[in-house]
C-alpha atoms as a PDB file:
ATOM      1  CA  UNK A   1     -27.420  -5.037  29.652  1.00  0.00           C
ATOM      2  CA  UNK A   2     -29.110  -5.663  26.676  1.00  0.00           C
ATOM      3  CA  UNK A   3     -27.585  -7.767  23.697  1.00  0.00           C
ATOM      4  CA  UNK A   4     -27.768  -4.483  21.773  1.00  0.00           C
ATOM      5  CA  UNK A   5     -26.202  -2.273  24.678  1.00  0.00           C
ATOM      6  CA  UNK A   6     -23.505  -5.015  24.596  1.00  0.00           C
ATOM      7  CA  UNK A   7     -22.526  -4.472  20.990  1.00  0.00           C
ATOM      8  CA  UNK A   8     -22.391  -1.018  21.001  1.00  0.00           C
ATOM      9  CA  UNK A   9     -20.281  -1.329  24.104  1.00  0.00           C
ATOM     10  CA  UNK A  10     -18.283  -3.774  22.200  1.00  0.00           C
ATOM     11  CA  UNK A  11     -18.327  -1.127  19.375  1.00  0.00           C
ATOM     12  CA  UNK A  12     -17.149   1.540  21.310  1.00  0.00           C
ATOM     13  CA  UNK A  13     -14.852  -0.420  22.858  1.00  0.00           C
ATOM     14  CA  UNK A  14     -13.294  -1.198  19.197  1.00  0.00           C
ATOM     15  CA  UNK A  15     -13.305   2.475  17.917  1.00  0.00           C
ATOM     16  CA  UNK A  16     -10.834   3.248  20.646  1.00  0.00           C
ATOM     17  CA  UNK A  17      -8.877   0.213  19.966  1.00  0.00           C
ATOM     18  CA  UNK A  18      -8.811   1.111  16.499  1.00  0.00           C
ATOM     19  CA  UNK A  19      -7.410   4.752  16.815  1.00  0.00           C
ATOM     20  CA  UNK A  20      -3.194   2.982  15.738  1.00  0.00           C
ATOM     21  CA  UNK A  21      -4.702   1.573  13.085  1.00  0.00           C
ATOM     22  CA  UNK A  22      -6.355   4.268  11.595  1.00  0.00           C
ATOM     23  CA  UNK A  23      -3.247   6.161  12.358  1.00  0.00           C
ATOM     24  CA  UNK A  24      -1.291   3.396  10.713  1.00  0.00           C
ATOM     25  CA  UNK A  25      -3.358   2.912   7.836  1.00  0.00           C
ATOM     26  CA  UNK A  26      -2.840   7.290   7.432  1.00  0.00           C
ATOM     27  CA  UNK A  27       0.792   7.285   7.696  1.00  0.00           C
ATOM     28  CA  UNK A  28       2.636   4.729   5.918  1.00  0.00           C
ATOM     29  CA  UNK A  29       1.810   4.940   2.177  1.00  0.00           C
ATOM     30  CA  UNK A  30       3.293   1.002   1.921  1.00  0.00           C
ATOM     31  CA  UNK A  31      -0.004  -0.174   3.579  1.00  0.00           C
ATOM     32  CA  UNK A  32      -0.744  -0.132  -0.035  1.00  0.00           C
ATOM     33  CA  UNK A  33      -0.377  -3.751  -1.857  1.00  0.00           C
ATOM     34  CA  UNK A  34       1.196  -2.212  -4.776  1.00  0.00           C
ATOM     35  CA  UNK A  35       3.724  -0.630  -2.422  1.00  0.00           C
ATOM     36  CA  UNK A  36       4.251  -3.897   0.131  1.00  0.00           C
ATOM     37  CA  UNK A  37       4.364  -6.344  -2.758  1.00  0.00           C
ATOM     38  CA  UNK A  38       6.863  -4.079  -4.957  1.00  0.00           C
ATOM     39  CA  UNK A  39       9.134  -3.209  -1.939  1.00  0.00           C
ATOM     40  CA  UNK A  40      10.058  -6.559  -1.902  1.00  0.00           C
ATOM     41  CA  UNK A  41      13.536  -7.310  -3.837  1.00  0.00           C
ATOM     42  CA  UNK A  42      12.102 -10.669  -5.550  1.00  0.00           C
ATOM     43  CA  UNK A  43       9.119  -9.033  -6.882  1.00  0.00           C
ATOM     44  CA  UNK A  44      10.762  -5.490  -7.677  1.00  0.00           C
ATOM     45  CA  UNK A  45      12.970  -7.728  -9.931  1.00  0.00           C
ATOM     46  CA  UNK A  46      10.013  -9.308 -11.481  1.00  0.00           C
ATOM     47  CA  UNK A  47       8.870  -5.513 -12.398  1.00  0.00           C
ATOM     48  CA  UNK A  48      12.002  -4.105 -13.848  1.00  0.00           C
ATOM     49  CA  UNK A  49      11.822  -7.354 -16.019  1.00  0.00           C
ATOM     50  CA  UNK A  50       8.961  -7.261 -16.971  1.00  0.00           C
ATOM     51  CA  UNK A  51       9.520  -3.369 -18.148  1.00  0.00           C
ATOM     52  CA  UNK A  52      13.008  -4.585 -18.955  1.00  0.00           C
ATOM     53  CA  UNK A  53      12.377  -7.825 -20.344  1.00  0.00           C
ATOM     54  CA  UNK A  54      16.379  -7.454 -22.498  1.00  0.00           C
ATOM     55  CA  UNK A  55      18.089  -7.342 -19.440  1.00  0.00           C
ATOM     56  CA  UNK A  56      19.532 -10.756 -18.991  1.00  0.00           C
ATOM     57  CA  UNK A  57      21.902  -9.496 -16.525  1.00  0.00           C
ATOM     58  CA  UNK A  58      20.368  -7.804 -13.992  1.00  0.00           C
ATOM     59  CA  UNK A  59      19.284  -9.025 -10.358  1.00  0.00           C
ATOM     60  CA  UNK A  60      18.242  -8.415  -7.213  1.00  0.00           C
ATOM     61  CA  UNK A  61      21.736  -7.136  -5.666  1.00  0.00           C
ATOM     62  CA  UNK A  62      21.295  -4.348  -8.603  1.00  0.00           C
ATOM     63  CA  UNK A  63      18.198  -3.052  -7.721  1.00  0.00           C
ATOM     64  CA  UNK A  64      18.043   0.109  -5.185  1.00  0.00           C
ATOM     65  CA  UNK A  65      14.786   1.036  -4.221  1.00  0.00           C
ATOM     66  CA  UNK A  66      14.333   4.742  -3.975  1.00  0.00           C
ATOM     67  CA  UNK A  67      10.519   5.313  -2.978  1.00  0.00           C
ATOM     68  CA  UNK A  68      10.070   8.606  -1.537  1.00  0.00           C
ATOM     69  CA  UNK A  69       9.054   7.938   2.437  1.00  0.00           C
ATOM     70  CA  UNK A  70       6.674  11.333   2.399  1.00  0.00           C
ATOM     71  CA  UNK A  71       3.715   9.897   0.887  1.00  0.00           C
ATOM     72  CA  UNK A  72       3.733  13.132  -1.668  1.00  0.00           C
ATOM     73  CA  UNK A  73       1.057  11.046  -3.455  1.00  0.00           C
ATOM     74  CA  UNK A  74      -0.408   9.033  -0.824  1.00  0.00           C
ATOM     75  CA  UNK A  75      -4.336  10.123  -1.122  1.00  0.00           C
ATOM     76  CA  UNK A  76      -4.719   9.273  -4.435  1.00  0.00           C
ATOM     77  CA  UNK A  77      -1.580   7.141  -5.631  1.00  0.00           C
ATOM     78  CA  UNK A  78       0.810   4.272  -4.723  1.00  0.00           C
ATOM     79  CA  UNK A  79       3.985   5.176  -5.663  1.00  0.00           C
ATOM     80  CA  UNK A  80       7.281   3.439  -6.105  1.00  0.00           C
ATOM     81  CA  UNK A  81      10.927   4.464  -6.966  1.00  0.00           C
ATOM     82  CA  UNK A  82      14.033   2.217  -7.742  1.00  0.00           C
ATOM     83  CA  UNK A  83      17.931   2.813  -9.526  1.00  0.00           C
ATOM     84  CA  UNK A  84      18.857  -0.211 -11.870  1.00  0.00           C
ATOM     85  CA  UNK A  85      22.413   0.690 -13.256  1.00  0.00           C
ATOM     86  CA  UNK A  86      22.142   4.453 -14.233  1.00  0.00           C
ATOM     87  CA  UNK A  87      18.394   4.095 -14.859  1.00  0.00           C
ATOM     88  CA  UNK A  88      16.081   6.319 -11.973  1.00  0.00           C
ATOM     89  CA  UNK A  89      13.026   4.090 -12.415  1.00  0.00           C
ATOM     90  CA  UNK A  90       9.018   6.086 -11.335  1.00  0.00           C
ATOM     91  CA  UNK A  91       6.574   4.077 -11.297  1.00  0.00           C
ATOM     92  CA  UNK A  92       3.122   5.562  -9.765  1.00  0.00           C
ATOM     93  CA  UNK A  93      -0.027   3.474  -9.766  1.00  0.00           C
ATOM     94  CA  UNK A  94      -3.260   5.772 -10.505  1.00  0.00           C
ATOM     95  CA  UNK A  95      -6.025   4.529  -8.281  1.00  0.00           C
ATOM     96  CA  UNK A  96      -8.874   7.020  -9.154  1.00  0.00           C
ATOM     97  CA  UNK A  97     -10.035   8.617 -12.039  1.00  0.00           C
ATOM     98  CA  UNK A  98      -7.939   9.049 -14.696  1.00  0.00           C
ATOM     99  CA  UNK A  99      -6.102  12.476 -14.985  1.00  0.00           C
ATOM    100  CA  UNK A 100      -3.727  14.251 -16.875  1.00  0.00           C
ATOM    101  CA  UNK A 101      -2.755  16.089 -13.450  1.00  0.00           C
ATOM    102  CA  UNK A 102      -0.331  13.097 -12.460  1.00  0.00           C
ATOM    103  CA  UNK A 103       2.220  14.682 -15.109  1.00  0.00           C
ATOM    104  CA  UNK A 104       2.605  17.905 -11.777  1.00  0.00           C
ATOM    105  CA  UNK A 105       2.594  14.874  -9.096  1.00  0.00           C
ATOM    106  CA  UNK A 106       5.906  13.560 -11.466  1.00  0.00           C
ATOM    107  CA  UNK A 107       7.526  15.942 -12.001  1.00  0.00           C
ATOM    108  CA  UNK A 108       7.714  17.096  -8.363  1.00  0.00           C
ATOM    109  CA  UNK A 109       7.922  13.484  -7.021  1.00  0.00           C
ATOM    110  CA  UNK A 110      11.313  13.454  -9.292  1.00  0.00           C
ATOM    111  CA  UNK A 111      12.259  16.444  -8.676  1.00  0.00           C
ATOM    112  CA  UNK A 112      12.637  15.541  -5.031  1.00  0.00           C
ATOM    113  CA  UNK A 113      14.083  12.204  -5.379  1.00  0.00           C
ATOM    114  CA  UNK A 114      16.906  13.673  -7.669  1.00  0.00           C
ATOM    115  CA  UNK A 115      17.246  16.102  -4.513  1.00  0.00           C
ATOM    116  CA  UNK A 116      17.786  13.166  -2.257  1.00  0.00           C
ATOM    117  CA  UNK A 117      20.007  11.416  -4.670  1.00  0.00           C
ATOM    118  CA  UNK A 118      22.394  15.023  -4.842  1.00  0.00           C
ATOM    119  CA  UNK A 119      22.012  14.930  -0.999  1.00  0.00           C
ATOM    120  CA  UNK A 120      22.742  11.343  -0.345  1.00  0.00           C
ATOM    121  CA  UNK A 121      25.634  11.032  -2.859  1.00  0.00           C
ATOM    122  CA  UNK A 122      26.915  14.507  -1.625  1.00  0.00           C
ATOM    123  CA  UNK A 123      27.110  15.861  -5.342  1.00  0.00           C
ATOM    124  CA  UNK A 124      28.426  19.440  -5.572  1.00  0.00           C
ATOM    125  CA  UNK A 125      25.619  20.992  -7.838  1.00  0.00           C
ATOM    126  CA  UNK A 126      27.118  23.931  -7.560  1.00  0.00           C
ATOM    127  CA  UNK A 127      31.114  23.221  -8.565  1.00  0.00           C
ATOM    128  CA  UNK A 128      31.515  23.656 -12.467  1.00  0.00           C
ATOM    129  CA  UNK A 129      31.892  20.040 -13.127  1.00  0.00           C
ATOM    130  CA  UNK A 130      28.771  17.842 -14.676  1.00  0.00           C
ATOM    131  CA  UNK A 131      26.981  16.106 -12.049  1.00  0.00           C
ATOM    132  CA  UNK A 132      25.579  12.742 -13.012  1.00  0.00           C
ATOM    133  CA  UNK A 133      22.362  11.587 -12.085  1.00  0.00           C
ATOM    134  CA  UNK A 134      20.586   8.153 -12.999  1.00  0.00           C
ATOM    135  CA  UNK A 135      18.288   9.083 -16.652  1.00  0.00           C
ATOM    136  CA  UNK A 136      14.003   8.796 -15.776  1.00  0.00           C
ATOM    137  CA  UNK A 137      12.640   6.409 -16.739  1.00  0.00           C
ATOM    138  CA  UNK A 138       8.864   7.183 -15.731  1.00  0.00           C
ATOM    139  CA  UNK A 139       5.691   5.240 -15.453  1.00  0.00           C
ATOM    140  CA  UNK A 140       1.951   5.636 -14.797  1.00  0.00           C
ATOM    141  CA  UNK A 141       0.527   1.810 -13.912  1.00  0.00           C
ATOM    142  CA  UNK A 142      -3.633   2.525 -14.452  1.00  0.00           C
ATOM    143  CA  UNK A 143      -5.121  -1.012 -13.633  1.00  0.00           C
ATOM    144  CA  UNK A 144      -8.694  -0.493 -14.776  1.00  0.00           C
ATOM    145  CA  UNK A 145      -9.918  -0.646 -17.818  1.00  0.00           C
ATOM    146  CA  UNK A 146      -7.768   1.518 -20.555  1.00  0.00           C
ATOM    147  CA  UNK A 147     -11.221   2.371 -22.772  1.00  0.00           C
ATOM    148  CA  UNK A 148      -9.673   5.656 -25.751  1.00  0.00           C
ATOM    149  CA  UNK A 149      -6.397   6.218 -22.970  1.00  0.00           C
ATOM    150  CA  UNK A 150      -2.931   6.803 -24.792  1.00  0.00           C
ATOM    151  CA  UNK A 151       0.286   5.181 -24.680  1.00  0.00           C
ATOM    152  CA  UNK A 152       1.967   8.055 -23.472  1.00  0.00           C
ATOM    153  CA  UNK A 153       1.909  11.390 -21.704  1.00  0.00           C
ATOM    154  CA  UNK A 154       3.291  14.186 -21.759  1.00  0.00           C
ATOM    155  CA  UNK A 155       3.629  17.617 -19.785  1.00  0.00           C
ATOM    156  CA  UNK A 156       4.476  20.221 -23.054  1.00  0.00           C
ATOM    157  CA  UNK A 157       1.621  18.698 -24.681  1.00  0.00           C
ATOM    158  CA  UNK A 158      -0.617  17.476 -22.331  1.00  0.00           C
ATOM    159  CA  UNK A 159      -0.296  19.967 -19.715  1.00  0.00           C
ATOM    160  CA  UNK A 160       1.299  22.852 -21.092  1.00  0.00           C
ATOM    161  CA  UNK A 161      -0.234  22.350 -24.296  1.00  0.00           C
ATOM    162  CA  UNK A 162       2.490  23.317 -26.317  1.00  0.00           C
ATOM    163  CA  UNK A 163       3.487  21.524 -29.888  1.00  0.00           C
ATOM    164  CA  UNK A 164       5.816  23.140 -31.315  1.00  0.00           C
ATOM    165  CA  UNK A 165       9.241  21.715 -30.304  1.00  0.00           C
ATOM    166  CA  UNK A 166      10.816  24.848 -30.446  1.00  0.00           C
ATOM    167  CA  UNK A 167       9.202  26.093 -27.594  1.00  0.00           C
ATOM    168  CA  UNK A 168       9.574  23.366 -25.154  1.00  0.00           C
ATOM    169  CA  UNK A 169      11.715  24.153 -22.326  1.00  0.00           C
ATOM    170  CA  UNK A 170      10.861  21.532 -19.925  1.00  0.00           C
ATOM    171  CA  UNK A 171       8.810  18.693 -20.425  1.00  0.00           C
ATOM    172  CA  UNK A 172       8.522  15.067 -19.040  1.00  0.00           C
ATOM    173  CA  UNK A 173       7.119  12.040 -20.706  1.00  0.00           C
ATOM    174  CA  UNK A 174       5.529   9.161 -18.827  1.00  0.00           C
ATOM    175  CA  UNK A 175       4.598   5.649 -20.179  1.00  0.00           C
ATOM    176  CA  UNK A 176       1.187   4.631 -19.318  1.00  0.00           C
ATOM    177  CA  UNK A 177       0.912   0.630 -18.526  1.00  0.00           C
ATOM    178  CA  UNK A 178      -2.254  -1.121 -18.321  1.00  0.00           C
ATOM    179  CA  UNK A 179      -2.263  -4.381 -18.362  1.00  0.00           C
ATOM    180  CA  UNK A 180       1.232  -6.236 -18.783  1.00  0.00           C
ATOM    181  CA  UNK A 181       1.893  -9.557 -20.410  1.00  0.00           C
ATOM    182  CA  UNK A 182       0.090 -12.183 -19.486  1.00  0.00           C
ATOM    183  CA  UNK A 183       1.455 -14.102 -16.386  1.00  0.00           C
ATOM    184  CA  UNK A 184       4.189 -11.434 -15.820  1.00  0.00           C
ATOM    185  CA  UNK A 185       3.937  -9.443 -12.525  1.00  0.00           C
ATOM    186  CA  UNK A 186       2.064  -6.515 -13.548  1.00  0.00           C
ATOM    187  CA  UNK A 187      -0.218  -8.578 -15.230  1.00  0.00           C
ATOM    188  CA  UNK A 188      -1.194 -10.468 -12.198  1.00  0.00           C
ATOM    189  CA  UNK A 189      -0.942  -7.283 -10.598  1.00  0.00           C
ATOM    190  CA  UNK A 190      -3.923  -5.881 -12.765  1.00  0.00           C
ATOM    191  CA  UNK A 191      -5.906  -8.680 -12.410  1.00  0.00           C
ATOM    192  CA  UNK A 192      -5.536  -8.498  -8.580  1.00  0.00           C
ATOM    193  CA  UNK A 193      -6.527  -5.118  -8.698  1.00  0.00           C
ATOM    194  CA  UNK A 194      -9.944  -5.859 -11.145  1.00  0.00           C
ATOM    195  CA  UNK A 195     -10.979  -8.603  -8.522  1.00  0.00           C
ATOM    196  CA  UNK A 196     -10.805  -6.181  -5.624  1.00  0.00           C
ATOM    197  CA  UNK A 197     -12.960  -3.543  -7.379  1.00  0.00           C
ATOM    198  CA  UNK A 198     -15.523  -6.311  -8.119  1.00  0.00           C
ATOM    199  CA  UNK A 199     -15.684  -7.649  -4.999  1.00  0.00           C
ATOM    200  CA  UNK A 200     -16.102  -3.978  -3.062  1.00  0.00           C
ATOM    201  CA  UNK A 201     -18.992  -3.461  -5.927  1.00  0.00           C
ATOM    202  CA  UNK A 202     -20.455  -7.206  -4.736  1.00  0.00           C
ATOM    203  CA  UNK A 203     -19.852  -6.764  -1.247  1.00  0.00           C
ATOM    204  CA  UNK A 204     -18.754  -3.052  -0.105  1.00  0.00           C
ATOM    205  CA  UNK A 205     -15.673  -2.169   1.545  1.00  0.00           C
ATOM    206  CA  UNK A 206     -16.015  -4.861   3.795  1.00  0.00           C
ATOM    207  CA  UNK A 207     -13.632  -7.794   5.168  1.00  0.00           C
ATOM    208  CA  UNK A 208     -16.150 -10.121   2.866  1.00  0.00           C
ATOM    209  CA  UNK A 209     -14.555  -8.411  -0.022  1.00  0.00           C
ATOM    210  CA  UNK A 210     -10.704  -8.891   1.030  1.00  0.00           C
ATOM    211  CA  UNK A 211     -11.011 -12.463   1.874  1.00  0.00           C
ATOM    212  CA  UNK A 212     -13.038 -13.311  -1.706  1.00  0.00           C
ATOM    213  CA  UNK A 213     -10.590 -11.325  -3.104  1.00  0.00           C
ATOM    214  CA  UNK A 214      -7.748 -13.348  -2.138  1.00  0.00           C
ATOM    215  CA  UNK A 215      -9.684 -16.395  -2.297  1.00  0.00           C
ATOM    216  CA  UNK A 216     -10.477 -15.681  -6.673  1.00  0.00           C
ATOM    217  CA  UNK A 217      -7.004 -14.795  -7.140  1.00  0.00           C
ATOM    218  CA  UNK A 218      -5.784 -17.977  -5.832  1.00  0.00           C
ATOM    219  CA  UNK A 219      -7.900 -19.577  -8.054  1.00  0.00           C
ATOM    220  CA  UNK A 220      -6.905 -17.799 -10.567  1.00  0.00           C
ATOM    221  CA  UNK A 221      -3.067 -18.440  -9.733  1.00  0.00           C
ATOM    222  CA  UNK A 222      -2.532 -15.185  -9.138  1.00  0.00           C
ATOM    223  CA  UNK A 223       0.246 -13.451  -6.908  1.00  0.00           C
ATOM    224  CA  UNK A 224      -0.247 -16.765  -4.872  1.00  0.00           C
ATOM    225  CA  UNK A 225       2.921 -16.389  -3.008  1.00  0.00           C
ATOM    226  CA  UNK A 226       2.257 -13.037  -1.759  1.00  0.00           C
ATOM    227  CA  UNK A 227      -1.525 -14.205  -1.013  1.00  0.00           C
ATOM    228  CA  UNK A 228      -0.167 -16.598   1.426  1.00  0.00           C
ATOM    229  CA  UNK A 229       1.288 -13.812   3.473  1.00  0.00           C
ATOM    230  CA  UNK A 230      -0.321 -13.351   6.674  1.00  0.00           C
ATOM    231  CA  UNK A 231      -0.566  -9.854   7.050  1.00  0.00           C
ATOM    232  CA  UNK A 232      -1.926  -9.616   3.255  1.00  0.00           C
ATOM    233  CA  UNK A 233      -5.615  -9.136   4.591  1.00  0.00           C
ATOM    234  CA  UNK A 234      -4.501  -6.710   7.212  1.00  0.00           C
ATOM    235  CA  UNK A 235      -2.833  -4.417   4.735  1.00  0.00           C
ATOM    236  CA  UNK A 236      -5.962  -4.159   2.221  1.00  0.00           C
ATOM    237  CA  UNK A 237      -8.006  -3.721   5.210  1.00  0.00           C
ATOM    238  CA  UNK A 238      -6.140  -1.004   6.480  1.00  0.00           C
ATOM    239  CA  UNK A 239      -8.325   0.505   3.291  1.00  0.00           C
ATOM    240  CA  UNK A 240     -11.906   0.141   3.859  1.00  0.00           C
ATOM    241  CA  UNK A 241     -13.854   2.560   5.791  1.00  0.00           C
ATOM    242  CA  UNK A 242     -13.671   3.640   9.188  1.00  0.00           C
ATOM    243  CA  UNK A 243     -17.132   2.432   9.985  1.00  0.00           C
ATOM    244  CA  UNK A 244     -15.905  -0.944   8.570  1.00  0.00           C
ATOM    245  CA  UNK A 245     -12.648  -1.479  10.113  1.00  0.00           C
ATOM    246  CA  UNK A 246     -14.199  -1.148  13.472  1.00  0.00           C
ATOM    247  CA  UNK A 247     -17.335  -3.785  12.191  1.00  0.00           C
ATOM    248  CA  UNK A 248     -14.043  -5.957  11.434  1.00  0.00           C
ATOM    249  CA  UNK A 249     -12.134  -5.429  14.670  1.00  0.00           C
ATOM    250  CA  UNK A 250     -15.321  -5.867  16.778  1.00  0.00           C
ATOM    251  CA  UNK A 251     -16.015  -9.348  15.079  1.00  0.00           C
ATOM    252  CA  UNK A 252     -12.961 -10.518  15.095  1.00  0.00           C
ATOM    253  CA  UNK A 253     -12.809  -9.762  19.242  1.00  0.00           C
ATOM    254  CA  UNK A 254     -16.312 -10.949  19.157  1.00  0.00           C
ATOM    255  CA  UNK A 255     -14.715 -14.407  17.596  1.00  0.00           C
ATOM    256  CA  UNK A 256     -11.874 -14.839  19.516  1.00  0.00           C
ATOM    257  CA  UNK A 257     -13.490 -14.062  23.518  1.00  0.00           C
ATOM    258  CA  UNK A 258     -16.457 -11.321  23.731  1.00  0.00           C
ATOM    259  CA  UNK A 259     -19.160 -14.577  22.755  1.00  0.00           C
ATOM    260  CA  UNK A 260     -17.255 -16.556  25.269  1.00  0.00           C
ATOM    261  CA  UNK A 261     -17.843 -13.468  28.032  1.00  0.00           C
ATOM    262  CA  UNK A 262     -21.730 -13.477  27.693  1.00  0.00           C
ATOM    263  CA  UNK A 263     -21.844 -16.402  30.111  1.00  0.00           C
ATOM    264  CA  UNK A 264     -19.445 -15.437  32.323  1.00  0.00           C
ATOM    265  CA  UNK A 265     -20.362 -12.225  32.832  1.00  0.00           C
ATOM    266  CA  UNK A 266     -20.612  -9.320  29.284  1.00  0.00           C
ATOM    267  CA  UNK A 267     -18.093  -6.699  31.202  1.00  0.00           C
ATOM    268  CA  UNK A 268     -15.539  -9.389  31.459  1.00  0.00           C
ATOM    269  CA  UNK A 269     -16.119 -10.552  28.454  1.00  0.00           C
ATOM    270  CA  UNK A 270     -15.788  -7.154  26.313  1.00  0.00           C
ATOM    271  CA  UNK A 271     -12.087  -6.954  29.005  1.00  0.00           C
ATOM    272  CA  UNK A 272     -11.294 -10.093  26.873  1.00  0.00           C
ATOM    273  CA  UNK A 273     -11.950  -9.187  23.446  1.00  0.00           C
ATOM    274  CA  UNK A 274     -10.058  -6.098  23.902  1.00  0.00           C
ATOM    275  CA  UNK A 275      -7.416  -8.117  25.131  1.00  0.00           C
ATOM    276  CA  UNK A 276      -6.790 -10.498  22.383  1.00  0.00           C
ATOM    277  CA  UNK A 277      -7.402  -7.613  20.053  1.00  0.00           C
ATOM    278  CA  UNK A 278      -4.654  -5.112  21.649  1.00  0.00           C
ATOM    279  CA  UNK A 279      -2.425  -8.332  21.203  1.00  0.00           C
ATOM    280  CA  UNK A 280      -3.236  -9.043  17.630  1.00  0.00           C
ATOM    281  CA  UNK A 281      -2.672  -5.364  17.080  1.00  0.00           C
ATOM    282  CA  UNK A 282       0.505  -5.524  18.549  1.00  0.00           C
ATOM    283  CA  UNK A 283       1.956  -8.752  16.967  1.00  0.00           C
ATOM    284  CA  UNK A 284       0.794  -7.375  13.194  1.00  0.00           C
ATOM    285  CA  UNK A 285       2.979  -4.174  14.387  1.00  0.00           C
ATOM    286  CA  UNK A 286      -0.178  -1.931  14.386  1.00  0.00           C
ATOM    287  CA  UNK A 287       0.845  -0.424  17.493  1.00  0.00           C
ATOM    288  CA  UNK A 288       4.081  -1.016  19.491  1.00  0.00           C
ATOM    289  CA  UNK A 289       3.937  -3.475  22.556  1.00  0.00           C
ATOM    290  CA  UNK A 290       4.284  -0.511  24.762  1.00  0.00           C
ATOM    291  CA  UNK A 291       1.037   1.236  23.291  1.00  0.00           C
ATOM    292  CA  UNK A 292      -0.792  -2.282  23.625  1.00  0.00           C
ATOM    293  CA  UNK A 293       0.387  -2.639  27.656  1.00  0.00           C
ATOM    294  CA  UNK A 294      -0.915   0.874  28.567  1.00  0.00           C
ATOM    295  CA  UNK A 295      -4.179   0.302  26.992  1.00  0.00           C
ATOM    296  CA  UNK A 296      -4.656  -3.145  28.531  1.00  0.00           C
ATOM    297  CA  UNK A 297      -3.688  -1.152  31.735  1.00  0.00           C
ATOM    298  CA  UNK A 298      -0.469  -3.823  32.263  1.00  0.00           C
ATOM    299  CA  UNK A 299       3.125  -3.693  32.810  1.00  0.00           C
ATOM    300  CA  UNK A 300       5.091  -4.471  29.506  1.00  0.00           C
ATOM    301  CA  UNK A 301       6.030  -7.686  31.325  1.00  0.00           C
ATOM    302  CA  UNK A 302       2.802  -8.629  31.754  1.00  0.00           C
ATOM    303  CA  UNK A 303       1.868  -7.919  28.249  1.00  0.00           C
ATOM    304  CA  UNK A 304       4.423  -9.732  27.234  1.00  0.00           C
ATOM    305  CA  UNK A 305       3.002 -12.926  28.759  1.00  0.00           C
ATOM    306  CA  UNK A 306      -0.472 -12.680  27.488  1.00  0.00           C
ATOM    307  CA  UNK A 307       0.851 -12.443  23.966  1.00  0.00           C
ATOM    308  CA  UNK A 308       2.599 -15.759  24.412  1.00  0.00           C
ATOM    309  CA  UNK A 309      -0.068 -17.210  25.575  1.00  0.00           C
ATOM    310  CA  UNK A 310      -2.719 -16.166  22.997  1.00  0.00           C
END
């Protein structure tokens, strides 16, 4: 076998390895950073407070996050949803192009968390006394560059393109954030977000530009902390191309036991590297153990004792 047969073996091998992770990366909108770094109580804080900066009184044990787990706006936004006191906090972070259509992706993202509010709190919105709901407070966090943008939004105007307030019947008005103040969380937010576009312009949508990434930014002192998390490069991974998540898997089983198989034999070498990959898989949560044990053609048990040995 040829040193070219061998990586495309190795390649192959990796594109069915990589099948959970696609799927993860698909399913679970908080792959996201915005999502994984907001779902966590200290930072969530740090964002009401930073929208909120009069609050003195608020903390963590008031905050109830709310975000919607049916990835309504996965494909195009990151999306978040918390209750602070009688406050129903939206905050959805537009990743594309700019466009007015987010107002429709708003309204029925709120629609259908006051639906699960009624549902969970097992309001009668039917029984002829007022039912009270938390007051909207909504959001649009755009973290590129805000160029003739407005403050604000609106769906009578903007959408429905209605201004006369006589004829407004419904209507919902979102705050458009760009940048933050400087230090706060959405400002080192931004800034995160700015480096990661440059870097996929410098280097593609490659694992190059998710390890410079978090290499500038803690430079920079930004979202440090969080940087230091482990599974930080996994979840902005879970991003880039298909074609480049399996270039990424393959090298890091090519790092970590396929070189080392060459001289003992390439079969048992590629067995290897989709070992230790199944089990890094696994102990990021990728896939379950179980998955992991029927790929590697093992008992759980047996699974179980390569992973502690890795």
């Amino acid at each position: 076998m040829t040193h070219k047969d061998y990586s495309n073996s190795s390649k192959h091998m990796a594109e069915a390895i990589l099948m959970p992770l696609n799927q993860k990366a698909n399913s679970n909108s908080k792959d996201g950073v915005f999502c994984d770094l907001f779902s966590d109580p200290i930072y969530l804080l740090q964002l009401y407070l930073s929208i909120h900066p009069e609050d003195s009184d608020t903390n963590i044990d008031d905050i109830t996050l709310v975000t919607l787990e049916n990835q309504m706006l996965r494909s195009q936004y990151n999306d978040l949803g918390f209750i602070v006191g009688n406050r129903l906090m939206i905050l959805i972070e537009e990743q594309s192009l700019w466009t007015l259509n987010i107002l429709i992706r708003i309204l029925m993202y709120l629609g259908e968390t006051y639906q699960r509010y009624i549902k969970n709190n097992k309001l009668d919105v039917y029984g002829t006394k007022t039912v009270m709901v938390p007051k909207p407070e909504l959001y649009v966090l755009y973290p590129k560059e805000r160029g003739n943008l407005p403050d604000e939004i609106t769906l009578s105007k903007n959408v429905f393109g209605i201004t006369d307030p006589d004829r407004i019947f419904v209507d919902i008005k979102a705050k458009i954030i760009y940048d933050g103040v400087k230090g706060d969380i959405i400002n080192q937010y931004v800034i995160f977000s700015r480096v990661f576009d440059e870097q996929v312009k410098l280097y593609g949508k490659t694992g190059k530009a998710v390890t410079e990434t978090i290499r500038i930014c803690r430079d920079k002192n930004v979202l440090v902390n969080y940087l230091t998390k482990e599974e930080v490069p996994d979840i902005m991974f879970a991003h880039l191309d298909k074609e480049q998540q399996m270039e990424y898997v393959f090298e890091q089983g090519h790092e970590q036991g396929i070189e080392q198989g060459i001289e003992q034999g390439i079969e048992q070498g590629i067995e290897q590297g989709q070992l230790q990959t199944l089990v890094g898989l696994a102990k990021k949560k990728y896939i379950t153990i179980e998955q992991a044990a029927e790929e590697a053609g093992m008992s759980v048990d047996e699974f179980l004792d390569k992973m502690r040995v890795a």
